[in-house]
C-alpha atoms as a PDB file:
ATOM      1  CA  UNK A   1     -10.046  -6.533   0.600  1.00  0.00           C
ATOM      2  CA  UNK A   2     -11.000  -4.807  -3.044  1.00  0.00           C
ATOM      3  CA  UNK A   3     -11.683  -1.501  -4.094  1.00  0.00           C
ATOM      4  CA  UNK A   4     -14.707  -1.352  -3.106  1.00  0.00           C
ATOM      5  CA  UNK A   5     -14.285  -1.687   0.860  1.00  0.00           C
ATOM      6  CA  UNK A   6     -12.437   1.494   1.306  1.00  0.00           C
ATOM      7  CA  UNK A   7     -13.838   4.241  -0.065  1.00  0.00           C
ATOM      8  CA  UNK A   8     -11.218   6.410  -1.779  1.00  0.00           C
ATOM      9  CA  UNK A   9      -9.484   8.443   0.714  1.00  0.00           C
ATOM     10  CA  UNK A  10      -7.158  11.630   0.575  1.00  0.00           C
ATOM     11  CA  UNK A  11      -3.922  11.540   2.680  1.00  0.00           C
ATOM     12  CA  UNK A  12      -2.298  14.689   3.897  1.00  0.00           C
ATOM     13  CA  UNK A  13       1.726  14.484   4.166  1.00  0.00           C
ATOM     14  CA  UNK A  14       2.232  13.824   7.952  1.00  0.00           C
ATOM     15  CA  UNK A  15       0.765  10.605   7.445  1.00  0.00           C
ATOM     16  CA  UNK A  16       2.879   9.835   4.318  1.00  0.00           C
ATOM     17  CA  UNK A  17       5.981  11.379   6.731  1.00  0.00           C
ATOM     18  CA  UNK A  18       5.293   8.784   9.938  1.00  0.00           C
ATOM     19  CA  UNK A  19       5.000   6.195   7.279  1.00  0.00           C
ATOM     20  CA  UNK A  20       8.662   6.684   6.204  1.00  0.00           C
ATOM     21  CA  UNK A  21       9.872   7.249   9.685  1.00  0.00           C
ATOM     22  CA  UNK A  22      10.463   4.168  11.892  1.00  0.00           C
ATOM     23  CA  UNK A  23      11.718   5.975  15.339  1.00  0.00           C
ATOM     24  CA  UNK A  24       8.173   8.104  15.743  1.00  0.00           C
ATOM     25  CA  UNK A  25       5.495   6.487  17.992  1.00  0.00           C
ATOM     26  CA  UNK A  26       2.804   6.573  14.730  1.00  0.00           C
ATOM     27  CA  UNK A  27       5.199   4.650  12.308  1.00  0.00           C
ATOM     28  CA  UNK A  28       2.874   1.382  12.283  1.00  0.00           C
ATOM     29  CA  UNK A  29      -0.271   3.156  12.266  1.00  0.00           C
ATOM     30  CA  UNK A  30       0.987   5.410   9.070  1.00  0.00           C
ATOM     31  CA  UNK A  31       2.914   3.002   7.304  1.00  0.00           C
ATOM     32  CA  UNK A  32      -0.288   0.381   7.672  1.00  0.00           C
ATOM     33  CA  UNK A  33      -2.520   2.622   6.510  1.00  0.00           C
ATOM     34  CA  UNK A  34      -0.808   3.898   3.318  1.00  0.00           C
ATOM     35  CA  UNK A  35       0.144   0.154   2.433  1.00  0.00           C
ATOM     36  CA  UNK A  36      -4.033  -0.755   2.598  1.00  0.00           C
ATOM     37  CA  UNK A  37      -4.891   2.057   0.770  1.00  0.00           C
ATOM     38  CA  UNK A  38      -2.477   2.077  -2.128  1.00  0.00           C
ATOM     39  CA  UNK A  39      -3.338  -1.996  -1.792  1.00  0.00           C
ATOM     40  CA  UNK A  40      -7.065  -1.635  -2.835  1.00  0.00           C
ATOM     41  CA  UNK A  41      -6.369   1.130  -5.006  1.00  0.00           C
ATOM     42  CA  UNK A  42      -8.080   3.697  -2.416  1.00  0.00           C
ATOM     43  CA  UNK A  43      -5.350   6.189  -1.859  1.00  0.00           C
ATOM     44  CA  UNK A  44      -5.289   9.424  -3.282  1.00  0.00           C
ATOM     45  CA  UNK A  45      -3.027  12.897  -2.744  1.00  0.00           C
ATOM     46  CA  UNK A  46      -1.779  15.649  -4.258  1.00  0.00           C
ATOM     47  CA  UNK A  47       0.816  17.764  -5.948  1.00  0.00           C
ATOM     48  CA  UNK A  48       0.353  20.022  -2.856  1.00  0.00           C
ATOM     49  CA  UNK A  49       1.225  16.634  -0.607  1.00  0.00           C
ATOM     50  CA  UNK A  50       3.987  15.429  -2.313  1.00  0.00           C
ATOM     51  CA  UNK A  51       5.575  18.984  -2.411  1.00  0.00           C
ATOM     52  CA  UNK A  52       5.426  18.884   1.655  1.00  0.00           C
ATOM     53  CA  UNK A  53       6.574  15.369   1.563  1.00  0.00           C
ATOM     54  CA  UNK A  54       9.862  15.606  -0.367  1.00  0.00           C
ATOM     55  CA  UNK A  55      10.572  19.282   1.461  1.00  0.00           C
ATOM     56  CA  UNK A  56      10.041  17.420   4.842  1.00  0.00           C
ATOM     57  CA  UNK A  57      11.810  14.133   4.308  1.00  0.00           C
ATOM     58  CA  UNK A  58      14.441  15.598   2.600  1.00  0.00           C
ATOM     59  CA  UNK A  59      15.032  18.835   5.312  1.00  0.00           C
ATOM     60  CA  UNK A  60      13.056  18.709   8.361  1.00  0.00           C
ATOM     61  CA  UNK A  61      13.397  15.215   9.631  1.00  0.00           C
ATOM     62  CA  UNK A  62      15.819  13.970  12.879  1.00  0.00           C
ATOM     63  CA  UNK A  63      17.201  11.574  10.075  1.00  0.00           C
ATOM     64  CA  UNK A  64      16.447  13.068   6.564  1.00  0.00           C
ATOM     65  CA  UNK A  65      15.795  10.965   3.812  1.00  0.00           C
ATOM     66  CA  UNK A  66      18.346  11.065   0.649  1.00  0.00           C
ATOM     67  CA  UNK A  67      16.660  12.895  -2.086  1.00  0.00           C
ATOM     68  CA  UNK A  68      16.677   9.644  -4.482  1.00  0.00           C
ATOM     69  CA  UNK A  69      14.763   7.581  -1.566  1.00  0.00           C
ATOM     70  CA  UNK A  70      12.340  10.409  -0.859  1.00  0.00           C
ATOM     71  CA  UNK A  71      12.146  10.586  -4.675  1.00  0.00           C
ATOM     72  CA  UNK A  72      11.003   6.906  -5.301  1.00  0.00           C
ATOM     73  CA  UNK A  73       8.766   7.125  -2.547  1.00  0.00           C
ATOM     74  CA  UNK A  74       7.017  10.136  -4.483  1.00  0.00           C
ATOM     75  CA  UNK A  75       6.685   7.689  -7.387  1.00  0.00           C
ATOM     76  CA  UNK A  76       5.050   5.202  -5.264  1.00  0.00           C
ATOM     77  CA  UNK A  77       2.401   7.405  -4.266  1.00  0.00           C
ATOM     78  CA  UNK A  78       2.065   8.969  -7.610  1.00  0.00           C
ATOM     79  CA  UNK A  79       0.858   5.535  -9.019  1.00  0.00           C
ATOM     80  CA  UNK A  80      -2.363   6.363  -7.408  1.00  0.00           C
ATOM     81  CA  UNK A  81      -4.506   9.636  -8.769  1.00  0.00           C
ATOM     82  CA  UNK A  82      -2.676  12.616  -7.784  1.00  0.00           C
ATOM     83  CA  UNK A  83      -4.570  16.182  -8.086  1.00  0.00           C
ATOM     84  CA  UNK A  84      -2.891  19.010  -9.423  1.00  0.00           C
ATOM     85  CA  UNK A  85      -3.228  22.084  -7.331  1.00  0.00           C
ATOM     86  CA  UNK A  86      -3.807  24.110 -10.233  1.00  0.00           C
ATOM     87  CA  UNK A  87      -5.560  27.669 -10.561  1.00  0.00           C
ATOM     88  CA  UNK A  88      -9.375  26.605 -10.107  1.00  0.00           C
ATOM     89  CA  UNK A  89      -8.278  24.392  -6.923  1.00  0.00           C
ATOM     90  CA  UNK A  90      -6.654  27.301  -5.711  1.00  0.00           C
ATOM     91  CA  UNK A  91      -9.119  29.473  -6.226  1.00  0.00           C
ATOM     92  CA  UNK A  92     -11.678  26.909  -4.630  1.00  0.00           C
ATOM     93  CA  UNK A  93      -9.607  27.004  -1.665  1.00  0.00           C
ATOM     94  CA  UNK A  94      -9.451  30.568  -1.177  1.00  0.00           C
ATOM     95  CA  UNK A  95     -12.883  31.028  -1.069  1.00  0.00           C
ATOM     96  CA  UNK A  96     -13.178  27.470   1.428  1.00  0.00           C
ATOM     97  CA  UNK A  97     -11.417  30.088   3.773  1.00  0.00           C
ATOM     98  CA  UNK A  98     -13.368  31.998   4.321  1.00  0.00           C
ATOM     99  CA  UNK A  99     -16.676  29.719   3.897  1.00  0.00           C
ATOM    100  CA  UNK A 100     -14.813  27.044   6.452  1.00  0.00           C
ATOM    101  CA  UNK A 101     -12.567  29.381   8.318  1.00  0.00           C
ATOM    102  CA  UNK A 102      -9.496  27.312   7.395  1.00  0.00           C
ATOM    103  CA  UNK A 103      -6.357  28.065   6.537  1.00  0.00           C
ATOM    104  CA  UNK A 104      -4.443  27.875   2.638  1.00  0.00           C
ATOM    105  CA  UNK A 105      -3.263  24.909   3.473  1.00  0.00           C
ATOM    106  CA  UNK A 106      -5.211  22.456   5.499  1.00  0.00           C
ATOM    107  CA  UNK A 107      -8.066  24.484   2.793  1.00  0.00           C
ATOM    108  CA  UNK A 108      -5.980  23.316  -0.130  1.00  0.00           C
ATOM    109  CA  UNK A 109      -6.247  19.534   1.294  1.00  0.00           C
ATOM    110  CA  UNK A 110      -9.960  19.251   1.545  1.00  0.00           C
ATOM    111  CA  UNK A 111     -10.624  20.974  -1.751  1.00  0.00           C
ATOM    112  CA  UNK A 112      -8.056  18.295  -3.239  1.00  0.00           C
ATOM    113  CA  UNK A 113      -9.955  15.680  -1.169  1.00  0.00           C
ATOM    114  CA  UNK A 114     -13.399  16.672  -2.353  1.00  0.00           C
ATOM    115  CA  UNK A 115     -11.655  17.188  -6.552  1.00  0.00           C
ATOM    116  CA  UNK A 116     -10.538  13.572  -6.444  1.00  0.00           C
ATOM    117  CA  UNK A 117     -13.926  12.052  -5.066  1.00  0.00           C
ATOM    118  CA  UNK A 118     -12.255  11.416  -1.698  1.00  0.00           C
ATOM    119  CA  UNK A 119     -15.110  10.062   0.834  1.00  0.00           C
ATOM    120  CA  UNK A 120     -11.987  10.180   3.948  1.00  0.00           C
ATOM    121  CA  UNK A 121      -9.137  12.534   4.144  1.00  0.00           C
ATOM    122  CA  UNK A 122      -6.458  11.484   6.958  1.00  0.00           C
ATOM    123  CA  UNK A 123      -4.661  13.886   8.921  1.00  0.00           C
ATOM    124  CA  UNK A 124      -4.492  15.136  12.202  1.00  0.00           C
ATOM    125  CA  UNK A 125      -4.541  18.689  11.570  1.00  0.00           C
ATOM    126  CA  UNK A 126      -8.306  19.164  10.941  1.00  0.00           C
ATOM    127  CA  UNK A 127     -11.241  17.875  13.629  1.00  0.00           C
ATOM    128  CA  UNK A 128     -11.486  13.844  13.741  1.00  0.00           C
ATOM    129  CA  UNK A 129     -15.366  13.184  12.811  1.00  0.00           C
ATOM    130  CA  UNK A 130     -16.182  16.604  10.740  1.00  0.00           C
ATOM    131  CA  UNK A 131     -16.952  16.625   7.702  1.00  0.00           C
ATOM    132  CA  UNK A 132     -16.055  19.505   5.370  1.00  0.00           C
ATOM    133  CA  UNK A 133     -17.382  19.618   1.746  1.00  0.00           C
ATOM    134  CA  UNK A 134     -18.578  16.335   1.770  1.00  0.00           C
ATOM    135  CA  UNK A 135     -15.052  15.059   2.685  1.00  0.00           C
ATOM    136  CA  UNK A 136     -14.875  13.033   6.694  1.00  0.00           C
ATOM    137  CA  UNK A 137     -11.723  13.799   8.423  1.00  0.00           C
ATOM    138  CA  UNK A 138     -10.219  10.826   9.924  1.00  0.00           C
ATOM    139  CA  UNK A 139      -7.077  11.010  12.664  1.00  0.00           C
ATOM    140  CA  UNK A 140      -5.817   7.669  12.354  1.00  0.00           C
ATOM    141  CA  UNK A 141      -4.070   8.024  15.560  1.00  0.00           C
ATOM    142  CA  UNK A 142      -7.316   8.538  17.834  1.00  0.00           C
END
C-alpha cells in the first residue's frame, strides 16, 4: 500500500487510546488502523489530540500508562503532520458551532481535519457517513 491509497485521514484520541489499550474490545481495530495509516504516511492529528491522549493515558485509564510511555507514543504520532490548534483554528471552530451545531470539541476536530487536508476523520463521536466541511466521518468500529 503507498500514499496514495489512503487518503490522508484525521484521528481523534479514542482511537489513538484503544490503540494503546490491549484489554478493550476495539484494541485490534484501533491499533490496526493507526499502524496503516502512519505506514503510508496517511495519518494526521492534532495538538488538541495529543493533549487528550497524554491526559487520558496518563489519568483516566483502568491501567494508566507511565508518563515516559505515553510520552514516546506522542512522538510517534507527531512524526506525522500535527495541526496546531492555534487562534484562527479556534476561531474557525467557534463559528463551526454554531454553523454545524457541534460542540468545542468534536468542532475543534473537524476544523483540524479539514486544516490538514484530511479527506477521513475517525472517531466515534460524530455520525458514521456525514460529512462535515468536506471532511467524511468514519467509525471504524461499525
Amino acid at each position: 500500500m503507498n500514499a496514495g491509497s489512503e487518503p490522508r485521514s484525521f484521528v481523534d484520541t479514542n482511537i489513538l487510546v484503544y490503540a494503546v489499550t490491549p484489554d478493550d474490545a476495539r484494541y485490534d481495530a484501533s491499533l490496526k488502523l493507526v499502524q496503516r495509516l502512519l505506514s503510508v504516511k496517511a495519518f494526521r492529528t492534532s495538538t488538541q489530540v495529543l493533549q487528550e491522549f497524554f491526559s487520558v493515558a496518563t489519568k483516566k485509564l483502568k491501567t494508566k500508562l507511565p508518563e515516559g510511555y505515553a510520552l514516546r507514543f506522542m512522538d510517534l504520532y507527531a512524526e506525522s503532520p500535527v495541526v496546531l490548534i492555534d487562534y484562527p483554528t479556534l476561531r474557525e471552530a467557534v463559528q463551526a458551532i454554531y454553523d454545524r451545531q457541534l460542540s468545542l470539541w468534536d468542532s475543534l476536530i473537524v476544523i483540524a481535519a479539514k486544516r490538514c487536508g484530511a479527506k477521513r476523520l475517525y472517531t466515534e463521536d460524530l455520525n458514521d457517513g456525514q460529512i462535515i466541511e468536506g471532511v467524511e466521518i468514519v467509525n471504524p468500529f461499525r
